[in-house]
PDB file of N, CA and C in Angstrom:
ATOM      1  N   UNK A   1     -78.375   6.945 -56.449  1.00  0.00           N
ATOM      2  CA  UNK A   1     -78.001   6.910 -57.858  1.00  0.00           C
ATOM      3  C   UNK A   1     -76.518   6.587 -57.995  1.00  0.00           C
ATOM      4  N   UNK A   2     -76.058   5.744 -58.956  1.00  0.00           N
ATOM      5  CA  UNK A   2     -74.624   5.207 -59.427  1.00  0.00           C
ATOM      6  C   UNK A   2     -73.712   6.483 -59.777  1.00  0.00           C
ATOM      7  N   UNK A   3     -72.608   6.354 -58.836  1.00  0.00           N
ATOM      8  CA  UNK A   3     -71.788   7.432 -59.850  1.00  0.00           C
ATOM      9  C   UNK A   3     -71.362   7.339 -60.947  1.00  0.00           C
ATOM     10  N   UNK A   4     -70.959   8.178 -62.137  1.00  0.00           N
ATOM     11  CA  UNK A   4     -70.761   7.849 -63.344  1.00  0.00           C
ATOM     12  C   UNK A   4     -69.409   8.135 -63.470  1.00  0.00           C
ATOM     13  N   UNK A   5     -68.572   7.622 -65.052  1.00  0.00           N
ATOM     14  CA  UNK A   5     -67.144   7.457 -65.059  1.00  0.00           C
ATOM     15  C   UNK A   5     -67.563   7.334 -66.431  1.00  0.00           C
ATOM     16  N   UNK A   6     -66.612   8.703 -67.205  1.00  0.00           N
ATOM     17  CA  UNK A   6     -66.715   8.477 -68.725  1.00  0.00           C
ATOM     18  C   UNK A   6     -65.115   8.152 -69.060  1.00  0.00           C
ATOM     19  N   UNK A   7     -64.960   7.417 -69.706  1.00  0.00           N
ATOM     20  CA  UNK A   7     -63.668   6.714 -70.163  1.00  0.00           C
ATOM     21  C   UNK A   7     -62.734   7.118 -71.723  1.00  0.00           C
ATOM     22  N   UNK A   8     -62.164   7.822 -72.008  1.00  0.00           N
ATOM     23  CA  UNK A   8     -62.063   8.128 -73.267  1.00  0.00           C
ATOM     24  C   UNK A   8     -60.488   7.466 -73.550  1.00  0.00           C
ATOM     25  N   UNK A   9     -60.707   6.432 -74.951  1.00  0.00           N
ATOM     26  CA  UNK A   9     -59.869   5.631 -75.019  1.00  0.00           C
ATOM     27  C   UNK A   9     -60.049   5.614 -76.573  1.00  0.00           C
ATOM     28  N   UNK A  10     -58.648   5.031 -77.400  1.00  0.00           N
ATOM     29  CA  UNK A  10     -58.759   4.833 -78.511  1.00  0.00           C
ATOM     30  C   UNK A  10     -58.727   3.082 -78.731  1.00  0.00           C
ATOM     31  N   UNK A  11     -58.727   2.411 -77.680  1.00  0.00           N
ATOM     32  CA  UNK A  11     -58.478   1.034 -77.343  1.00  0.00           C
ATOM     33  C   UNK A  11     -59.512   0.287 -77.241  1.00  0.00           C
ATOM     34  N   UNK A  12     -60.263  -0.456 -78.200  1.00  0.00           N
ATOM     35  CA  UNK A  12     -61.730  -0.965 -77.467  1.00  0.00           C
ATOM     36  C   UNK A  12     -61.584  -1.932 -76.259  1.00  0.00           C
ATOM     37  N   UNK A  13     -60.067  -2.263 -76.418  1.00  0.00           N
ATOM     38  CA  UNK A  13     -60.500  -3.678 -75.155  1.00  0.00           C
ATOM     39  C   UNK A  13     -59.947  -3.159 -73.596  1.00  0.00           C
ATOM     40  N   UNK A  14     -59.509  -1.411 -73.773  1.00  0.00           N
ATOM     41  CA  UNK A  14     -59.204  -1.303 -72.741  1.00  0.00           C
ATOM     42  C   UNK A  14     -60.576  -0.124 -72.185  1.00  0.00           C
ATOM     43  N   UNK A  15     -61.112  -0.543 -72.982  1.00  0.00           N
ATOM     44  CA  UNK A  15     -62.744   0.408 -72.945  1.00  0.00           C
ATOM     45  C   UNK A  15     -63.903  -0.538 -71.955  1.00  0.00           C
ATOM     46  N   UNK A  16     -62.989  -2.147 -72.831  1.00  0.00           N
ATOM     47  CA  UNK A  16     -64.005  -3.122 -72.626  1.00  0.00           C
ATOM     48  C   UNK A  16     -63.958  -3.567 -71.281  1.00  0.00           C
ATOM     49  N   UNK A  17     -62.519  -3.441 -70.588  1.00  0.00           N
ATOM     50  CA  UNK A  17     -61.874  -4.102 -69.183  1.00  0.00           C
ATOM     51  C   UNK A  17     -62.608  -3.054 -68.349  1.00  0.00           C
ATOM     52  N   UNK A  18     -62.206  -1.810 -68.376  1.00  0.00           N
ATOM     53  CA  UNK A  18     -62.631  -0.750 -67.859  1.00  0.00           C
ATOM     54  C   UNK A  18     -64.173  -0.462 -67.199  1.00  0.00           C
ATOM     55  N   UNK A  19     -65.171  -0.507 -68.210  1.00  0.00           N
ATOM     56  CA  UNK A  19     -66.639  -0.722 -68.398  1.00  0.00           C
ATOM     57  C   UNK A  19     -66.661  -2.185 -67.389  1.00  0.00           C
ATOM     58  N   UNK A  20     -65.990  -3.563 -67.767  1.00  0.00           N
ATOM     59  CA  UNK A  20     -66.678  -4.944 -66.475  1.00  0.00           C
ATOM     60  C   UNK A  20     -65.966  -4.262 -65.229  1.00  0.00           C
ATOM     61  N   UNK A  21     -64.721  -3.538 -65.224  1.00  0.00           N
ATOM     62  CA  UNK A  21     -64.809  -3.576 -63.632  1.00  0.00           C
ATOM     63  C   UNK A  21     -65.309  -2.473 -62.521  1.00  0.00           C
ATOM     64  N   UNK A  22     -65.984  -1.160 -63.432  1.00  0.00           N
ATOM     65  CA  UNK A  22     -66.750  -0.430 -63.293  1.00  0.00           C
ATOM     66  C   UNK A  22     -68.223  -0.472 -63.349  1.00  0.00           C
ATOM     67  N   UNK A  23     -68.846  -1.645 -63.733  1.00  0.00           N
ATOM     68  CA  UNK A  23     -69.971  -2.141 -63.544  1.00  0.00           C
ATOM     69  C   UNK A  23     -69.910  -3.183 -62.744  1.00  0.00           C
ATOM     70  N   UNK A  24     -68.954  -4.123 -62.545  1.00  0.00           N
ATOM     71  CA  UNK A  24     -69.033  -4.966 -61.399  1.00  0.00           C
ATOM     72  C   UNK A  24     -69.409  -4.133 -59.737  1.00  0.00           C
ATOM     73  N   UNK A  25     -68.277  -3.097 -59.701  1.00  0.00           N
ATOM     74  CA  UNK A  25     -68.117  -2.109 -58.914  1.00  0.00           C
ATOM     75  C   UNK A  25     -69.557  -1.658 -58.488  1.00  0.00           C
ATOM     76  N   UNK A  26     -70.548  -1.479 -59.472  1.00  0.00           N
ATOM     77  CA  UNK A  26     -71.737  -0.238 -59.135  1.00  0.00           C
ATOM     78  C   UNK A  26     -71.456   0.664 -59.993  1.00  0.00           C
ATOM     79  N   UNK A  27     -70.782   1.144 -60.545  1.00  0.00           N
ATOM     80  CA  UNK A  27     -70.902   2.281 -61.505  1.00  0.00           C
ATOM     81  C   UNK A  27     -71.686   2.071 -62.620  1.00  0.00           C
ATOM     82  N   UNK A  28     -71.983   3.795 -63.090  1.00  0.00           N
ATOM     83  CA  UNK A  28     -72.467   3.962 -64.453  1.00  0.00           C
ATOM     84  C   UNK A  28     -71.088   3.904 -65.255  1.00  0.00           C
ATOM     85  N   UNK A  29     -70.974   3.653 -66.492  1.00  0.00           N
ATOM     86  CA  UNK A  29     -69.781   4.146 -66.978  1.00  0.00           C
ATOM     87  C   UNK A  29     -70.812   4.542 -68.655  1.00  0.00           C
ATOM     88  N   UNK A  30     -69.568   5.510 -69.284  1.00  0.00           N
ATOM     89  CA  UNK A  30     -70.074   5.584 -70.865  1.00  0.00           C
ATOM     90  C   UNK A  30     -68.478   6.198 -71.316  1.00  0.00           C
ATOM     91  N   UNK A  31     -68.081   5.391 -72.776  1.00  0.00           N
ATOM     92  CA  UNK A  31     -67.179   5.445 -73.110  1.00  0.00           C
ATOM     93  C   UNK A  31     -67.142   6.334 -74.144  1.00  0.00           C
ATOM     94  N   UNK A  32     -65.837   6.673 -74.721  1.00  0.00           N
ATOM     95  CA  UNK A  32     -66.127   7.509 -76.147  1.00  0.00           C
ATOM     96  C   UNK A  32     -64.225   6.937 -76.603  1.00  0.00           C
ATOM     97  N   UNK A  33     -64.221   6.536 -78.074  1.00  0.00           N
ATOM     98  CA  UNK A  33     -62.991   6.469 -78.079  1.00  0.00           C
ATOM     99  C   UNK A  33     -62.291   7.949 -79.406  1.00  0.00           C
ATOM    100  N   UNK A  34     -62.466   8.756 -78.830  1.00  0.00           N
ATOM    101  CA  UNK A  34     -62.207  10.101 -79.488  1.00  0.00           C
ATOM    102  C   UNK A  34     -62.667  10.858 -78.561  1.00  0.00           C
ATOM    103  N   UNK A  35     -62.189  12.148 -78.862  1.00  0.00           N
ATOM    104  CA  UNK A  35     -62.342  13.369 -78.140  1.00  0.00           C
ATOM    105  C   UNK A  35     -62.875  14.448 -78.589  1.00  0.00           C
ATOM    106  N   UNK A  36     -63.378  14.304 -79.982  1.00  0.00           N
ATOM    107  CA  UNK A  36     -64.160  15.496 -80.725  1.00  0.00           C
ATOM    108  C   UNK A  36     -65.386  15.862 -80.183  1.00  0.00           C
ATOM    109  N   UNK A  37     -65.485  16.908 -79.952  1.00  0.00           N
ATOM    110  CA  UNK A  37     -66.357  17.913 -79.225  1.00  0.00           C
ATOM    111  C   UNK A  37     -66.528  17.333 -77.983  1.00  0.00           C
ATOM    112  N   UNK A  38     -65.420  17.471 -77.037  1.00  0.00           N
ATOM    113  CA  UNK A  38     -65.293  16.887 -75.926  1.00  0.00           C
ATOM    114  C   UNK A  38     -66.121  17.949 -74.595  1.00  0.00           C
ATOM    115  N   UNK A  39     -66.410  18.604 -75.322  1.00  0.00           N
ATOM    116  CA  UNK A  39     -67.479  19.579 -74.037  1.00  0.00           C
ATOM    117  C   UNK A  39     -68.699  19.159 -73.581  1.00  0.00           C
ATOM    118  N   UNK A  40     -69.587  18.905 -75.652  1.00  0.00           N
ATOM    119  CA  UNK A  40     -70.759  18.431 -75.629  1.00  0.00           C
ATOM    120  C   UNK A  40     -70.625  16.742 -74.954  1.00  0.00           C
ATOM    121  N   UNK A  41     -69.490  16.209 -75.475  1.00  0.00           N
ATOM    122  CA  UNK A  41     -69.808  14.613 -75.018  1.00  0.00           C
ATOM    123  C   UNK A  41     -69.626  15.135 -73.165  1.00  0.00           C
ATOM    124  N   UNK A  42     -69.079  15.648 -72.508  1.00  0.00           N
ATOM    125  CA  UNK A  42     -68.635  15.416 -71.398  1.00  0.00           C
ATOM    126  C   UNK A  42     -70.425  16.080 -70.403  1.00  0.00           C
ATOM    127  N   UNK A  43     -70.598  17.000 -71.080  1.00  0.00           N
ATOM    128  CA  UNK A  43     -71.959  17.819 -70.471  1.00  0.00           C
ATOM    129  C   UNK A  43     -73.109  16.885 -70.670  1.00  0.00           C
ATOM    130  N   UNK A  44     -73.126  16.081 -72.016  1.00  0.00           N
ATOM    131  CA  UNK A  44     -74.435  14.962 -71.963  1.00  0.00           C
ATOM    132  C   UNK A  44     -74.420  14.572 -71.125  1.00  0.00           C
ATOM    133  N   UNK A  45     -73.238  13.732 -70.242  1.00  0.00           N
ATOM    134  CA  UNK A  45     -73.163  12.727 -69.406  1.00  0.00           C
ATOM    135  C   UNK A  45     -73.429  13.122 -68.015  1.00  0.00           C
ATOM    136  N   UNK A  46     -72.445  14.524 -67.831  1.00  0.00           N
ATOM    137  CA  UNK A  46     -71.914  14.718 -66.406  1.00  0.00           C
ATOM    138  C   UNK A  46     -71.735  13.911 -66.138  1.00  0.00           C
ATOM    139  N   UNK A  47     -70.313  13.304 -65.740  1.00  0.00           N
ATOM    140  CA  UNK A  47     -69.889  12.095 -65.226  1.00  0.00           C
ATOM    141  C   UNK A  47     -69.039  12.518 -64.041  1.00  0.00           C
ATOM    142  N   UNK A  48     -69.053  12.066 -62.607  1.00  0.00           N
ATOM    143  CA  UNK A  48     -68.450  12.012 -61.696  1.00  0.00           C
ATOM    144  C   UNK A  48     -66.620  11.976 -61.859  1.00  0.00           C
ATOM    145  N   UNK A  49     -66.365  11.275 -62.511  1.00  0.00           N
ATOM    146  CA  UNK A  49     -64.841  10.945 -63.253  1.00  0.00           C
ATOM    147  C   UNK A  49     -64.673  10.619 -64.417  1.00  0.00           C
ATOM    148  N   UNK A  50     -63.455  11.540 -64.752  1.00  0.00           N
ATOM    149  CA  UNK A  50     -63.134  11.436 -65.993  1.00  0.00           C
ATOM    150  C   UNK A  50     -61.767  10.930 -66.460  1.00  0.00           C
ATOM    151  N   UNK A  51     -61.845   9.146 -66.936  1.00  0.00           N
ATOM    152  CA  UNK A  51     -60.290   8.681 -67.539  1.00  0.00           C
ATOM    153  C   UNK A  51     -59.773   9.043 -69.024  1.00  0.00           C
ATOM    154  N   UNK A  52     -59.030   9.702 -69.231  1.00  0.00           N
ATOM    155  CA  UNK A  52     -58.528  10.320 -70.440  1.00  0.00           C
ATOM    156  C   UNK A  52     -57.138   9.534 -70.906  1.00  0.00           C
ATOM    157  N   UNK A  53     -57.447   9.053 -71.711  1.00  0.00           N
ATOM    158  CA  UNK A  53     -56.095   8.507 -72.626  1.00  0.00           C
ATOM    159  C   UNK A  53     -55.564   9.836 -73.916  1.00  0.00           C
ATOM    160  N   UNK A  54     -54.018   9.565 -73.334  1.00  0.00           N
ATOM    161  CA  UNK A  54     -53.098   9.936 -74.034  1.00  0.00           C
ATOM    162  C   UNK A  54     -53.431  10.454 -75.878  1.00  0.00           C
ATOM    163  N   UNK A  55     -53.214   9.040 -76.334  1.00  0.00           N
ATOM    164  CA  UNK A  55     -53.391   9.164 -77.672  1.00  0.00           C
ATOM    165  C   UNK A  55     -54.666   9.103 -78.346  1.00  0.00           C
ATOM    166  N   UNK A  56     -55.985   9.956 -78.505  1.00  0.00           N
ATOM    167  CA  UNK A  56     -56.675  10.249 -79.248  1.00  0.00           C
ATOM    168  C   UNK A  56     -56.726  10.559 -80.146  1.00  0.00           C
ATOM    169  N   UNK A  57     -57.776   9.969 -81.587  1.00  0.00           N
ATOM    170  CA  UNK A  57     -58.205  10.600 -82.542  1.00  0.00           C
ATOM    171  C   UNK A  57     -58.281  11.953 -82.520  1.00  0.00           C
ATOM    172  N   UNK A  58     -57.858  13.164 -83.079  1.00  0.00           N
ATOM    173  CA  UNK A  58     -57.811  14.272 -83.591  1.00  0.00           C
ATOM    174  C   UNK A  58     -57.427  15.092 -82.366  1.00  0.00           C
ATOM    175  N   UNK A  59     -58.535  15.213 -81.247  1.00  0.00           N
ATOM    176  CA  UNK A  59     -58.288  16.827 -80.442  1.00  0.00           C
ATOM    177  C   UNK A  59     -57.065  15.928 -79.620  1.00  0.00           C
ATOM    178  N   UNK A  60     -56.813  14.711 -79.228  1.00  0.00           N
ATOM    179  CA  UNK A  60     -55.944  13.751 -77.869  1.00  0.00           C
ATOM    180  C   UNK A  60     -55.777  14.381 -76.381  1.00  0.00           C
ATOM    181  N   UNK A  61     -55.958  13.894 -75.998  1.00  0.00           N
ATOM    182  CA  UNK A  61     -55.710  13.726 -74.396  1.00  0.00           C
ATOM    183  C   UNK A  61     -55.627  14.794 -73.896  1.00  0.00           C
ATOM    184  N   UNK A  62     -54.322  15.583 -73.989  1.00  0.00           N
ATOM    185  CA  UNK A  62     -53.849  16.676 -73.523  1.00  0.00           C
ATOM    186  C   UNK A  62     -54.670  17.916 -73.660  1.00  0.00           C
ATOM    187  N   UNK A  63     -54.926  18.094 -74.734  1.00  0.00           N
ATOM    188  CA  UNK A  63     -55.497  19.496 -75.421  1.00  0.00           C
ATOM    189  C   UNK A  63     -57.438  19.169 -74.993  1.00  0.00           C
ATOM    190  N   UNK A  64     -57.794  17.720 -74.873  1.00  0.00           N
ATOM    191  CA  UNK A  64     -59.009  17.217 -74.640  1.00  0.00           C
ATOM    192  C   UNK A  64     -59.570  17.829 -72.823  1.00  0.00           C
ATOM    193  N   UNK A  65     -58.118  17.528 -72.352  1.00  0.00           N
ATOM    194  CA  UNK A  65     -58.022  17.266 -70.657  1.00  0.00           C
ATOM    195  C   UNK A  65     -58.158  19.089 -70.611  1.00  0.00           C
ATOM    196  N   UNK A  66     -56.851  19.788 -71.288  1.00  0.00           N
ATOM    197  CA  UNK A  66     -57.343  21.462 -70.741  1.00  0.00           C
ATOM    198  C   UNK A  66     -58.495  21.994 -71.299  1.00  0.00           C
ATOM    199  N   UNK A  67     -59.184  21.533 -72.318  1.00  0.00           N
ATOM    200  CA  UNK A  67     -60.317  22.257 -72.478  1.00  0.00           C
ATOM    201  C   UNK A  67     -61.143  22.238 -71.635  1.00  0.00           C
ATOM    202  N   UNK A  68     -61.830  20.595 -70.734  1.00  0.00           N
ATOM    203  CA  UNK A  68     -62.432  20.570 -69.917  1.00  0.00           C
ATOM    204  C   UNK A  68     -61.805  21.656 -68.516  1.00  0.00           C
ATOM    205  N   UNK A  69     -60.598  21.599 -68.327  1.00  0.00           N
ATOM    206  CA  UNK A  69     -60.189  22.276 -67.437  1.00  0.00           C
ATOM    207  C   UNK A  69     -59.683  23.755 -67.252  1.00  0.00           C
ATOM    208  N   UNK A  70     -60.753  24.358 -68.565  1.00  0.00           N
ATOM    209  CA  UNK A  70     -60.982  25.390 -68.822  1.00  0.00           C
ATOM    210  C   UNK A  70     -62.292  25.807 -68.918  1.00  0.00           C
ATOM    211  N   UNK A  71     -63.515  24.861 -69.043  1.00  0.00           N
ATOM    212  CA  UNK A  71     -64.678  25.247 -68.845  1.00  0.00           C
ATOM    213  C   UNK A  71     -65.279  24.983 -67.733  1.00  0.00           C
ATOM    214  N   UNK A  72     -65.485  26.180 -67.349  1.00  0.00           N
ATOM    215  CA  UNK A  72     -66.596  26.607 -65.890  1.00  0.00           C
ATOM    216  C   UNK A  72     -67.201  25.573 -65.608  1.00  0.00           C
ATOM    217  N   UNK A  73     -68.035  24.974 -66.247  1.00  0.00           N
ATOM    218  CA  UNK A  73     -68.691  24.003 -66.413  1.00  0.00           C
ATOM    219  C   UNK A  73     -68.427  22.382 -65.545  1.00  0.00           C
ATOM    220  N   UNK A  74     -67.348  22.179 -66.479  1.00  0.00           N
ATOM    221  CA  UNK A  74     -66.759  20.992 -65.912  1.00  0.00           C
ATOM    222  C   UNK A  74     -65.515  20.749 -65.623  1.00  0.00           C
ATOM    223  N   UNK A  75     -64.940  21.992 -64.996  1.00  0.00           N
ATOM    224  CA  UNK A  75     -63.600  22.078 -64.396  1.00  0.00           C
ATOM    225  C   UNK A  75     -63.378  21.390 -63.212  1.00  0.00           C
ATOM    226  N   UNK A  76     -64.761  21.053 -62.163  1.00  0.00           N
ATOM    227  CA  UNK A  76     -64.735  20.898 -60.916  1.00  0.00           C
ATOM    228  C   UNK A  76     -64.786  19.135 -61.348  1.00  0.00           C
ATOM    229  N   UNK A  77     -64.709  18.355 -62.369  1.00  0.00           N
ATOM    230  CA  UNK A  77     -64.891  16.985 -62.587  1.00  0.00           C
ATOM    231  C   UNK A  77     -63.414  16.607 -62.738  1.00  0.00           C
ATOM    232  N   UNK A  78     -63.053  15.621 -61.878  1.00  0.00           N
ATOM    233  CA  UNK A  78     -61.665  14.905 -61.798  1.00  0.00           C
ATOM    234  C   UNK A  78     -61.534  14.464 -63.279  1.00  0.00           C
ATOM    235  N   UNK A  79     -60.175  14.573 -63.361  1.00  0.00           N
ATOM    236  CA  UNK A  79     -59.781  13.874 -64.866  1.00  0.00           C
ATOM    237  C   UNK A  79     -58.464  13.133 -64.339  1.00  0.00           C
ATOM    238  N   UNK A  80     -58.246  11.689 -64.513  1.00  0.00           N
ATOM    239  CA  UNK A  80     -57.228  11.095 -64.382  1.00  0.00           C
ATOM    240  C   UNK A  80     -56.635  10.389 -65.483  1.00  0.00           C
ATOM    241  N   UNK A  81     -55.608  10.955 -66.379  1.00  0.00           N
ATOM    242  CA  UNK A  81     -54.892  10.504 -67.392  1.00  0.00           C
ATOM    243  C   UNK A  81     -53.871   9.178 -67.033  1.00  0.00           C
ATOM    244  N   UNK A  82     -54.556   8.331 -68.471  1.00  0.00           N
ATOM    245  CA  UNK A  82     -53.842   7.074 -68.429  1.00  0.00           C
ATOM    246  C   UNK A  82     -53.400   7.240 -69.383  1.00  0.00           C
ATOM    247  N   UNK A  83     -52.522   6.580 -69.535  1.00  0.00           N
ATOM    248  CA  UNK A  83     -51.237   6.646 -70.560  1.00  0.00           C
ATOM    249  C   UNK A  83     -49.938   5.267 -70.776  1.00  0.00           C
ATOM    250  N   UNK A  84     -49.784   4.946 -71.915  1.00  0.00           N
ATOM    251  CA  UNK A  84     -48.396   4.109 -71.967  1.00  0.00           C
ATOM    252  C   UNK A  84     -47.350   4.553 -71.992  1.00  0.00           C
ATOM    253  N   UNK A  85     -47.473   6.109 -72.223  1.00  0.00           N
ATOM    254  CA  UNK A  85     -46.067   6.507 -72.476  1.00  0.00           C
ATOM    255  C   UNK A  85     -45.420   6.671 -71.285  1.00  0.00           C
ATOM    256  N   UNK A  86     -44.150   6.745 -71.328  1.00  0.00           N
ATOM    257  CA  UNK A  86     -43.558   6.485 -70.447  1.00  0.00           C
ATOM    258  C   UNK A  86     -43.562   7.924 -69.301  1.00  0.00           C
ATOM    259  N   UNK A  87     -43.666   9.120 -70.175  1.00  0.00           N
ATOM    260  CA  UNK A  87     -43.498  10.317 -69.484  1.00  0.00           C
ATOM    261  C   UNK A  87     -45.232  10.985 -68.874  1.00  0.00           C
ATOM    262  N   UNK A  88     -46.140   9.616 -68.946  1.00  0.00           N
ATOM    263  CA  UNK A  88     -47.328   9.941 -68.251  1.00  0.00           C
ATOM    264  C   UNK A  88     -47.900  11.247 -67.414  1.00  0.00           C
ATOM    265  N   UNK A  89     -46.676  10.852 -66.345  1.00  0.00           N
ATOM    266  CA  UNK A  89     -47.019  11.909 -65.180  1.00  0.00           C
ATOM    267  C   UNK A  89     -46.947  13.496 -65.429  1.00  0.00           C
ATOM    268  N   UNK A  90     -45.377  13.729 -66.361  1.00  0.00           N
ATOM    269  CA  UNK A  90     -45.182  14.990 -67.050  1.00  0.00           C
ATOM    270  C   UNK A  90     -46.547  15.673 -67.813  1.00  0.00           C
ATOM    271  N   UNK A  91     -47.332  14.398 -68.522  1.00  0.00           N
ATOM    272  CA  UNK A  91     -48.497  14.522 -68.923  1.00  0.00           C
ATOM    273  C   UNK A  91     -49.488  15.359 -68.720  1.00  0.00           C
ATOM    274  N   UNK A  92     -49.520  14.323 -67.195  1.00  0.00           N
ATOM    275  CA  UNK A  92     -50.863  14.889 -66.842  1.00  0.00           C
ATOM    276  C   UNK A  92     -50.826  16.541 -65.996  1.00  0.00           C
ATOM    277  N   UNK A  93     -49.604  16.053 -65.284  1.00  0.00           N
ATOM    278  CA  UNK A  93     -49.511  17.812 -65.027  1.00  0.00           C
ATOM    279  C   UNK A  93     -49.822  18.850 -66.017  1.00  0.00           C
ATOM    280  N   UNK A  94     -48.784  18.750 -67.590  1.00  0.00           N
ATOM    281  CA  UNK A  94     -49.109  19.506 -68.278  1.00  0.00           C
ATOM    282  C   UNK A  94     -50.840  19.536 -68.626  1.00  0.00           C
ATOM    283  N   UNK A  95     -51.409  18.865 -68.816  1.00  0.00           N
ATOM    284  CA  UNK A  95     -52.808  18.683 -69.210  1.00  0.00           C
ATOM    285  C   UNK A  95     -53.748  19.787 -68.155  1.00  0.00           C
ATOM    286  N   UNK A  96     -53.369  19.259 -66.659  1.00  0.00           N
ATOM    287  CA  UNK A  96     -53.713  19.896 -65.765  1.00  0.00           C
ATOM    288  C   UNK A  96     -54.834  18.598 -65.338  1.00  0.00           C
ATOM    289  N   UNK A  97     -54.504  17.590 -65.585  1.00  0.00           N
ATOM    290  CA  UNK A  97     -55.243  16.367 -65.039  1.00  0.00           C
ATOM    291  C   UNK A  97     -54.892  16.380 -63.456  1.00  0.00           C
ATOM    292  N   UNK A  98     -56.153  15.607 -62.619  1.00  0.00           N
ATOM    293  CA  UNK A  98     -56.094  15.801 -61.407  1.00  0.00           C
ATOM    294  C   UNK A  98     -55.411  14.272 -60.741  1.00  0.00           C
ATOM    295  N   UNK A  99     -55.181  13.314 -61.582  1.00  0.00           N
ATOM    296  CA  UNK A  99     -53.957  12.063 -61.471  1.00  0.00           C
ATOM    297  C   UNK A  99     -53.705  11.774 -62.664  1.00  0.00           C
ATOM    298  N   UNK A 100     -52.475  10.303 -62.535  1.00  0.00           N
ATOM    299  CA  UNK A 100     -52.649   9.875 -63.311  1.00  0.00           C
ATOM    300  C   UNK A 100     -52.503   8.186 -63.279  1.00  0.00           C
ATOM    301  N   UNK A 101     -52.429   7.418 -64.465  1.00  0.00           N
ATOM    302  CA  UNK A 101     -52.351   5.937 -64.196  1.00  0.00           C
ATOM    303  C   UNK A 101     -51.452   5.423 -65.673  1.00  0.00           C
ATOM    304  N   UNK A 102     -50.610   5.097 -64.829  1.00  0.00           N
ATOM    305  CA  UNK A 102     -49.566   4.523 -66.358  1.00  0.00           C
ATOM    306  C   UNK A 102     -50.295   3.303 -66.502  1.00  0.00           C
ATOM    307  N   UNK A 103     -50.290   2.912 -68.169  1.00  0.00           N
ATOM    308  CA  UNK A 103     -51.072   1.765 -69.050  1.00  0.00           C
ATOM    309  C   UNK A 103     -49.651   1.038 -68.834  1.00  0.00           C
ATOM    310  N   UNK A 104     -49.427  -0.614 -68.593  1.00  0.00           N
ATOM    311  CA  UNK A 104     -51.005  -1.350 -68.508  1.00  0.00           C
ATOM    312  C   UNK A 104     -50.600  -1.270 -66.919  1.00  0.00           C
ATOM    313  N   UNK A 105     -52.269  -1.262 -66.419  1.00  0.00           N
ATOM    314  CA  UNK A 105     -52.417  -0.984 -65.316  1.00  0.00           C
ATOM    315  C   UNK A 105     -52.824  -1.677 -64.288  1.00  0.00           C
ATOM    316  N   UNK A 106     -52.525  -2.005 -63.185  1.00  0.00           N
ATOM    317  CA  UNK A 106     -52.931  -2.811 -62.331  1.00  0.00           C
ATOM    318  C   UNK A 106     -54.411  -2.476 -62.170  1.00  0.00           C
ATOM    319  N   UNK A 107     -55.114  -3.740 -62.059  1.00  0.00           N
ATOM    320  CA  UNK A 107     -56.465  -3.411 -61.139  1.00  0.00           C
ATOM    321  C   UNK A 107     -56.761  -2.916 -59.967  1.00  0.00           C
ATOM    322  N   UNK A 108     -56.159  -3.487 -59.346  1.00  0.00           N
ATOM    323  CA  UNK A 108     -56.443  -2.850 -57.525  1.00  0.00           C
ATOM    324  C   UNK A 108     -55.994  -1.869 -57.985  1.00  0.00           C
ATOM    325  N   UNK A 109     -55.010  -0.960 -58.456  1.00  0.00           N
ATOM    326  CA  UNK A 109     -54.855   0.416 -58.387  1.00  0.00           C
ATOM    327  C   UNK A 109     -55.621   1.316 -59.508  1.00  0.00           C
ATOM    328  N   UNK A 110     -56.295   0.216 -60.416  1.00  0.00           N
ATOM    329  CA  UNK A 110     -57.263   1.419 -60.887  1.00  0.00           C
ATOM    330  C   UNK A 110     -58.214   1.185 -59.892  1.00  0.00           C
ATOM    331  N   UNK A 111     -59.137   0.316 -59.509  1.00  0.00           N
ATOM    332  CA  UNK A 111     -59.757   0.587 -58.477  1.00  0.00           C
ATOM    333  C   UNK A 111     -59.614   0.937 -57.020  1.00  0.00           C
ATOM    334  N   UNK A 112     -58.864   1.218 -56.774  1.00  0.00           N
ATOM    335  CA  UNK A 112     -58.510   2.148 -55.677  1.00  0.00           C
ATOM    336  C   UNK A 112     -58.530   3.901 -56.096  1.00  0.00           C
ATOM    337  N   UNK A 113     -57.813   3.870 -57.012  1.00  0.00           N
ATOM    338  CA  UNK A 113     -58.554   5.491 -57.771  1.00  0.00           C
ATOM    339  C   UNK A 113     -59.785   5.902 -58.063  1.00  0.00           C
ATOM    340  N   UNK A 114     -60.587   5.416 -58.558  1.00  0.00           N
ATOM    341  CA  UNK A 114     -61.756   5.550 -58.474  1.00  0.00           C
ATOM    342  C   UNK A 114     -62.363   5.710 -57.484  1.00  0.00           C
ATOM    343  N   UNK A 115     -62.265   4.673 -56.360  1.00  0.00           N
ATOM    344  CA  UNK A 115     -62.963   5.058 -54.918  1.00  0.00           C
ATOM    345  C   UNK A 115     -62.530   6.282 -54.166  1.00  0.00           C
ATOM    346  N   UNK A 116     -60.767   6.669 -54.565  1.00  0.00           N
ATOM    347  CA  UNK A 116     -60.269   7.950 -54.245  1.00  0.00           C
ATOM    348  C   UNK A 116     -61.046   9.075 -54.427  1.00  0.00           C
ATOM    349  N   UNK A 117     -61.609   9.075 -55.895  1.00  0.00           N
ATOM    350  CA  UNK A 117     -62.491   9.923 -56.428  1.00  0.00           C
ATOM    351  C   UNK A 117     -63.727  10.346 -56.558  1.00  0.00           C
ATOM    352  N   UNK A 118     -64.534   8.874 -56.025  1.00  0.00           N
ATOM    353  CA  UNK A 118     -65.477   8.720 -55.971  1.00  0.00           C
ATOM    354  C   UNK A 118     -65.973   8.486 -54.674  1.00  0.00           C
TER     355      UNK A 118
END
């Protein structure tokens, strides 16, 4: 079975890049570009990895990333925060994300993360 990779982005075309080179790859992927009720979306899926962008509609990134990494549930699922801002990395620590990937991003090094993770 394909590992899965849920993508949460407020960007459709960086939803859209994401999804061809994660299906070229073999992956499942399923996107969401918001973070509202980010427990239920994350538990439908169970997804192997989780890419979290910065700036979200309402709950965003940060507050999206510790909830998961506060529930029992799906604490043990990688979350790697992407981000444009410049202070990314500060980010993801605070978040408690398990990497991260400054936007815009090389390919080989998003795909090299993924296989890290996967």
């Amino acid at each position: 079975m394909a590992k899965k990779v849920f993508i949460f982005d407020d960007n459709p075309d960086i939803l859209e890049l994401c999804t061809i080179i994660l299906t070229d790859a073999g992956y499942d992927t399923k996107t969401s570009f918001h973070s509202n009720n980010i427990v239920n979306q994350v538990e439908e899926y169970m997804p192997d990895l989780i890419f979290m962008d910065n700036w979200l509609p309402d709950l965003g990134g940060l507050e999206a990333t510790k909830t998961l990494k506060n529930t029992e549930r799906l604490k043990h699922i990688p979350v790697i925060y992407f981000s444009a801002n410049n202070d990314v990395k500060n980010l993801a620590a605070q978040a408690g994300a398990d990497n991260y990937l400054s936007k815009p991003f090389d390919i080989d090094v998003f795909e090299k993360l993924v296989k890290e993770y996967l």
